[in-house]
N, C-alpha and C. Protein backbone atom coordinates (compact mmCIF):
# COMPACT_ATOMS: atom_id res chain seq x y z
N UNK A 1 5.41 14.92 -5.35
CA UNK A 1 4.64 13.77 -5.78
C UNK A 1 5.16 12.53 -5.04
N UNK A 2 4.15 12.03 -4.52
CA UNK A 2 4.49 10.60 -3.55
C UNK A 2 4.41 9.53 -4.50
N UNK A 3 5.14 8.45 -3.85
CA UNK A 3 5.39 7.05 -4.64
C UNK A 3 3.98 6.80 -5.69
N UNK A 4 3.30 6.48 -4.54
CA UNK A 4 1.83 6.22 -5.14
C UNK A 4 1.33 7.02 -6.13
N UNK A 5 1.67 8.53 -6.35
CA UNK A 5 1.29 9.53 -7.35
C UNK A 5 1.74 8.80 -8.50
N UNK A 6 3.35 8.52 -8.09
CA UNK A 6 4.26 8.32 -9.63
C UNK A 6 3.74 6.69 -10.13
N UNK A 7 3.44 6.26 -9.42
CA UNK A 7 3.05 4.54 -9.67
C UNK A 7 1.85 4.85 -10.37
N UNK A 8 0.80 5.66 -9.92
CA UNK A 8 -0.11 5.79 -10.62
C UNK A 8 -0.47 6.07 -12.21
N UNK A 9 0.89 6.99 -12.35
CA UNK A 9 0.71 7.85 -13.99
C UNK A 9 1.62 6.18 -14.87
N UNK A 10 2.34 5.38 -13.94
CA UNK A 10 2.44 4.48 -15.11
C UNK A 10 1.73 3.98 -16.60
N UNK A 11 1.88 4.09 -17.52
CA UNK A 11 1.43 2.72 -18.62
C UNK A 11 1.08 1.37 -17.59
N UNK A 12 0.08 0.62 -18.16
CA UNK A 12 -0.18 -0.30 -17.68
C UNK A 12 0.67 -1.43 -17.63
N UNK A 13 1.44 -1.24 -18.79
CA UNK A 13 2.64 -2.75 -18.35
C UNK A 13 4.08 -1.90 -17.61
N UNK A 14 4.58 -0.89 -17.24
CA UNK A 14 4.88 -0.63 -16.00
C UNK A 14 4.30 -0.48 -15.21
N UNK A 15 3.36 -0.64 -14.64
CA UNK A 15 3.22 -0.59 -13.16
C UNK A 15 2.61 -1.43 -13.05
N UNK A 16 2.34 -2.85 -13.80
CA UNK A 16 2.91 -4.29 -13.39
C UNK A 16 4.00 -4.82 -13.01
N UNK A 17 4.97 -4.23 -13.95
CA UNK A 17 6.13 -4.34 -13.85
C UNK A 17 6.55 -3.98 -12.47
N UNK A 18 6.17 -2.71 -11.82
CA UNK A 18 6.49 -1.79 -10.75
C UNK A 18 5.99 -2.72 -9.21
N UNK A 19 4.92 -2.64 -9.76
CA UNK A 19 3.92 -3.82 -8.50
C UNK A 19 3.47 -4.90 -8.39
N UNK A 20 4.05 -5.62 -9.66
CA UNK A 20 3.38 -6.85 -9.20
C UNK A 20 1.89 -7.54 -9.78
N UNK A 21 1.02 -6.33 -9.51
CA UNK A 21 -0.22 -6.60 -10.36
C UNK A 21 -0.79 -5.51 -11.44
N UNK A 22 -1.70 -5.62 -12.03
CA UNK A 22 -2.21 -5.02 -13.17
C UNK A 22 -3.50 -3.58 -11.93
N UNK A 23 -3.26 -2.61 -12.74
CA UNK A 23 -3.85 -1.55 -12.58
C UNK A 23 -5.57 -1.99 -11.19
N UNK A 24 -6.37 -2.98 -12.60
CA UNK A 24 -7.34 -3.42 -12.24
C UNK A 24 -7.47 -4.53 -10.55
N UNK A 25 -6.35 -5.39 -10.74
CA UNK A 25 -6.02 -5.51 -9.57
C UNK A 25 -6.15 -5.08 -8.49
N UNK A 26 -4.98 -4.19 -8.29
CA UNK A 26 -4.82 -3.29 -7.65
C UNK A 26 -5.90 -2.42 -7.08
N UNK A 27 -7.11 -1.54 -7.64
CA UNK A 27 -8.02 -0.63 -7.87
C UNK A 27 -9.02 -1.93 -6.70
N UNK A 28 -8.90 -3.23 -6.89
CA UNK A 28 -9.86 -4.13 -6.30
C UNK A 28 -9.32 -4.45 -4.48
N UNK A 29 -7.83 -4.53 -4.63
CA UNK A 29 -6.99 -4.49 -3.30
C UNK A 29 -7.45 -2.94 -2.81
N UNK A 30 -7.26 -2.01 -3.44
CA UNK A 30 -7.56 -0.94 -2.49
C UNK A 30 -8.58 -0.48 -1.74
N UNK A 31 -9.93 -0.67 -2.73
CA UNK A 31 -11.09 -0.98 -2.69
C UNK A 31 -11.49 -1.81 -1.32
N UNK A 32 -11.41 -3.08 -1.09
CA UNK A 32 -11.22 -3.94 -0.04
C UNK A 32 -10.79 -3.47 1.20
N UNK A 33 -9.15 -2.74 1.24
CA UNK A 33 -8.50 -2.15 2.01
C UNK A 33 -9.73 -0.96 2.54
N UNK A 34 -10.27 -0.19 1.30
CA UNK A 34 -10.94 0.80 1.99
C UNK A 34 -11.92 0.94 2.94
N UNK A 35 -12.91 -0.03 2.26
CA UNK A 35 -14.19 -0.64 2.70
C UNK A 35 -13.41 -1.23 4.56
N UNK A 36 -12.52 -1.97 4.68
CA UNK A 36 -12.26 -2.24 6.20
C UNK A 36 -11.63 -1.36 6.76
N UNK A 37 -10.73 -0.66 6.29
CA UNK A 37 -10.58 1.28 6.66
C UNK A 37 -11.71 1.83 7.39
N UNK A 38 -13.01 2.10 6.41
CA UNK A 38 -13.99 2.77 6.91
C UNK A 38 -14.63 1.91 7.79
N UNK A 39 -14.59 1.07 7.98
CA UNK A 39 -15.89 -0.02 8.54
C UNK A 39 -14.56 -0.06 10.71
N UNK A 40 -13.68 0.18 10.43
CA UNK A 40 -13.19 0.65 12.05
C UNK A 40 -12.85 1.46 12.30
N UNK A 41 -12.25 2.65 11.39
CA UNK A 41 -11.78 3.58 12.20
C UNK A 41 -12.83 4.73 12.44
N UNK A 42 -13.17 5.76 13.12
CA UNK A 42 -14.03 6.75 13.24
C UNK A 42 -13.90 7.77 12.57
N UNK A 43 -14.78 8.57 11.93
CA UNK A 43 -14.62 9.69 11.31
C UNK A 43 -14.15 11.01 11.63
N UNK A 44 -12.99 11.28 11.36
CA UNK A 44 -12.53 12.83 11.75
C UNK A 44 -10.99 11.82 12.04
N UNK A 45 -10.78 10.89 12.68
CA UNK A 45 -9.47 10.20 12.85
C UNK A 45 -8.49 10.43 11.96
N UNK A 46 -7.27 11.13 12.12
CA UNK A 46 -6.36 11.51 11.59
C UNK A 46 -5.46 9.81 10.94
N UNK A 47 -5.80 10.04 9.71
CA UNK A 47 -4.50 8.64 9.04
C UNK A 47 -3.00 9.16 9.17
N UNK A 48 -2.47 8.61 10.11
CA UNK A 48 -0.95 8.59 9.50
C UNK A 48 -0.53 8.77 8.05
N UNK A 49 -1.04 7.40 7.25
CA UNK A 49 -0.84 7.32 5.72
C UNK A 49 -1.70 7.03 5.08
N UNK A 50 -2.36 7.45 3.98
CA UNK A 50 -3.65 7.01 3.02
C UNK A 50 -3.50 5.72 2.69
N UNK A 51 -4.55 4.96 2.73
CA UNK A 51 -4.89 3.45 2.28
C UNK A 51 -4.07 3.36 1.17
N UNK A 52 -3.88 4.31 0.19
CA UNK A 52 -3.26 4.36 -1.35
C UNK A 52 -1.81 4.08 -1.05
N UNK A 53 -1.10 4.66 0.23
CA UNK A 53 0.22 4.68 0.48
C UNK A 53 0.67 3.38 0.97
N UNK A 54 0.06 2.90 1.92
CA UNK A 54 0.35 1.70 2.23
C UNK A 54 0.10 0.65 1.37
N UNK A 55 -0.63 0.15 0.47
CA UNK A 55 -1.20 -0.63 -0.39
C UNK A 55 0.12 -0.36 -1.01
N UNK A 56 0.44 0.64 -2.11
CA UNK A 56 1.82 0.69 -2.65
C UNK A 56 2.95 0.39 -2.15
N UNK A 57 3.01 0.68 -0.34
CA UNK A 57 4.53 0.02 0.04
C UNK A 57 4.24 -1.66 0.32
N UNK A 58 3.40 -1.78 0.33
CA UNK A 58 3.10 -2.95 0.37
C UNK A 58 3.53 -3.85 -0.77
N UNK A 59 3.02 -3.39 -1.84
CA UNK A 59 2.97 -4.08 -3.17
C UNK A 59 4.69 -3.90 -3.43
N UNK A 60 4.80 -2.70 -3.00
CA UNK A 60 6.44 -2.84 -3.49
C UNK A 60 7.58 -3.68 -2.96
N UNK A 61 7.01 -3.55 -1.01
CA UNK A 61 8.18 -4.28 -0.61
C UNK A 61 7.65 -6.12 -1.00
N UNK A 62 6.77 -6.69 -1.49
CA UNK A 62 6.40 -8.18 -1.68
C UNK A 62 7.14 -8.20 -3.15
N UNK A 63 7.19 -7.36 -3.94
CA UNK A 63 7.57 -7.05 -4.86
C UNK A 63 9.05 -7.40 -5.11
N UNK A 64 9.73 -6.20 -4.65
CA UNK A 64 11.11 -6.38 -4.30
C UNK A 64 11.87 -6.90 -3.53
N UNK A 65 11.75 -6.64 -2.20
CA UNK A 65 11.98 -7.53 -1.27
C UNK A 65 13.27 -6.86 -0.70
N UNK A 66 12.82 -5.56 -0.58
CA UNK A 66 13.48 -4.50 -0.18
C UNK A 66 13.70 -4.47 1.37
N UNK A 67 15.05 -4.65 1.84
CA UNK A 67 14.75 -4.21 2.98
C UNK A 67 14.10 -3.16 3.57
N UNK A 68 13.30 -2.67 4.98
CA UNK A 68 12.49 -2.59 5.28
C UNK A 68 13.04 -1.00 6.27
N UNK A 69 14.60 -1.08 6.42
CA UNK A 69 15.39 -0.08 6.46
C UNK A 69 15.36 0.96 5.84
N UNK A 70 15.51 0.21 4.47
CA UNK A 70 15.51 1.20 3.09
C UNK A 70 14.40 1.25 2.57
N UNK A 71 13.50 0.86 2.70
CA UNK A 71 12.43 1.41 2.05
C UNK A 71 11.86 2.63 3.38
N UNK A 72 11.87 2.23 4.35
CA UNK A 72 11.59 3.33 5.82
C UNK A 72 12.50 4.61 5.22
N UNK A 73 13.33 4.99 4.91
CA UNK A 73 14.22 5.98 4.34
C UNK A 73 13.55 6.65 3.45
N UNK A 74 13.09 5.88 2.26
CA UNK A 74 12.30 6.03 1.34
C UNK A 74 11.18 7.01 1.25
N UNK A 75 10.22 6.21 2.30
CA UNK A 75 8.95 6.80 2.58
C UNK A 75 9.28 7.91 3.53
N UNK A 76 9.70 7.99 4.40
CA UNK A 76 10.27 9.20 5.31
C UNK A 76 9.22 8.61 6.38
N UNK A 77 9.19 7.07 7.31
CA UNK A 77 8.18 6.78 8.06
C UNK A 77 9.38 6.07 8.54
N UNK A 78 9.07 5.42 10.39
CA UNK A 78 9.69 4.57 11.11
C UNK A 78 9.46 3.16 10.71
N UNK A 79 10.72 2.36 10.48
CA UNK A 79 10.80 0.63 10.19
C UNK A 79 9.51 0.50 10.90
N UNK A 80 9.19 1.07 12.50
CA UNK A 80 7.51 -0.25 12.53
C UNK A 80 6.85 0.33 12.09
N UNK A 81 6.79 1.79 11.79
CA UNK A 81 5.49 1.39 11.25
C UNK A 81 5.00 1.03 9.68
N UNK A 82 6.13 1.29 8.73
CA UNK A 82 6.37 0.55 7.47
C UNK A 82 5.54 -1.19 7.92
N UNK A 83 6.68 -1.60 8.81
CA UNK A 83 6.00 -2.91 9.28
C UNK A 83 4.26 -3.00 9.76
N UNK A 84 4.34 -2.04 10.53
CA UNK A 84 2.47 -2.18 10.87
C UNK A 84 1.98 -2.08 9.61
N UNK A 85 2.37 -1.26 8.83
CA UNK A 85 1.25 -1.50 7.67
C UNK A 85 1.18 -2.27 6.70
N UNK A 86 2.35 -2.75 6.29
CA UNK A 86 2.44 -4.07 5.71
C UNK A 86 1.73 -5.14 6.42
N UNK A 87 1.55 -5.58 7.53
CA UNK A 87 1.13 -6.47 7.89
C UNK A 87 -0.45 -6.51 8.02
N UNK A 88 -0.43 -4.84 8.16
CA UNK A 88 -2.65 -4.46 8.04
C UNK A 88 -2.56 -5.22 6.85
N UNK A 89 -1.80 -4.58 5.76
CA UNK A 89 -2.40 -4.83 4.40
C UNK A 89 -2.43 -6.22 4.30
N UNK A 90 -2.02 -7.07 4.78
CA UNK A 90 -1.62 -8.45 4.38
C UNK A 90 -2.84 -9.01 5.08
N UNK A 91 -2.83 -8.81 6.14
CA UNK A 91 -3.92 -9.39 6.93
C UNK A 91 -5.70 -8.98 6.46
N UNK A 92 -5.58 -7.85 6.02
CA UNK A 92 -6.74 -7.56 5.74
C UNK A 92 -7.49 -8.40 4.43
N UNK A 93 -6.23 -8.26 3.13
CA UNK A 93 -6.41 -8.88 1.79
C UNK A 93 -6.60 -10.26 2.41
N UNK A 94 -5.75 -10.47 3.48
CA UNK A 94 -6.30 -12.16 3.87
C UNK A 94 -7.84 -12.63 4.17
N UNK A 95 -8.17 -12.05 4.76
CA UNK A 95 -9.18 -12.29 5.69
C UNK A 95 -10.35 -11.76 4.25
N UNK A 96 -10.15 -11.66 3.11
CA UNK A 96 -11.11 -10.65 2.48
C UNK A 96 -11.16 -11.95 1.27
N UNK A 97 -12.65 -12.00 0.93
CA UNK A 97 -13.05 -12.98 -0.08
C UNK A 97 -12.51 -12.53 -1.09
């Protein structure tokens, strides 16, 4: 079970606690994330990591403020690209009404 599995089965006031925002939140960030997911990449394109995965390291490292070392350990992924996707996610929720 991946991060995102276990974040998921939270109670709703842990995994505020966990991330930062409320369930519903969240469900609206991913949503967003997805919709610009599908809208560039091509179909059959292999993801490195599901929209669900990154959205969660995301939320966690703004969260905690985890180094980026240790959370790369964590996930079992390389510091950039932990970093590339933090920064999709950031940029995307930016740019998104």
């Amino acid at each position: 079970m991946n991060k995102y599995e276990k974040t998921q089965k939270q109670e709703d006031q842990n995994f505020k606690l966990i991330t930062g925002v409320t369930k519903a939140v969240f469900e609206k960030m991913l949503k967003i994330l997805k919709k610009y997911y599908q809208s560039t990449h091509r179909k059959g394109e292999k993801k490195v990591l599901s929209v669900e995965f990154r959205l969660t390291m995301a939320l966690e490292y703004w969260r905690k403020y985890r180094s980026m070392r240790h959370m790369a350990l964590d996930y079992k992924v390389p510091k950039s690209t932990l970093y590339k996707y933090i920064i999709w996610v950031e940029d995307v929720l930016r740019r998104s009404e």
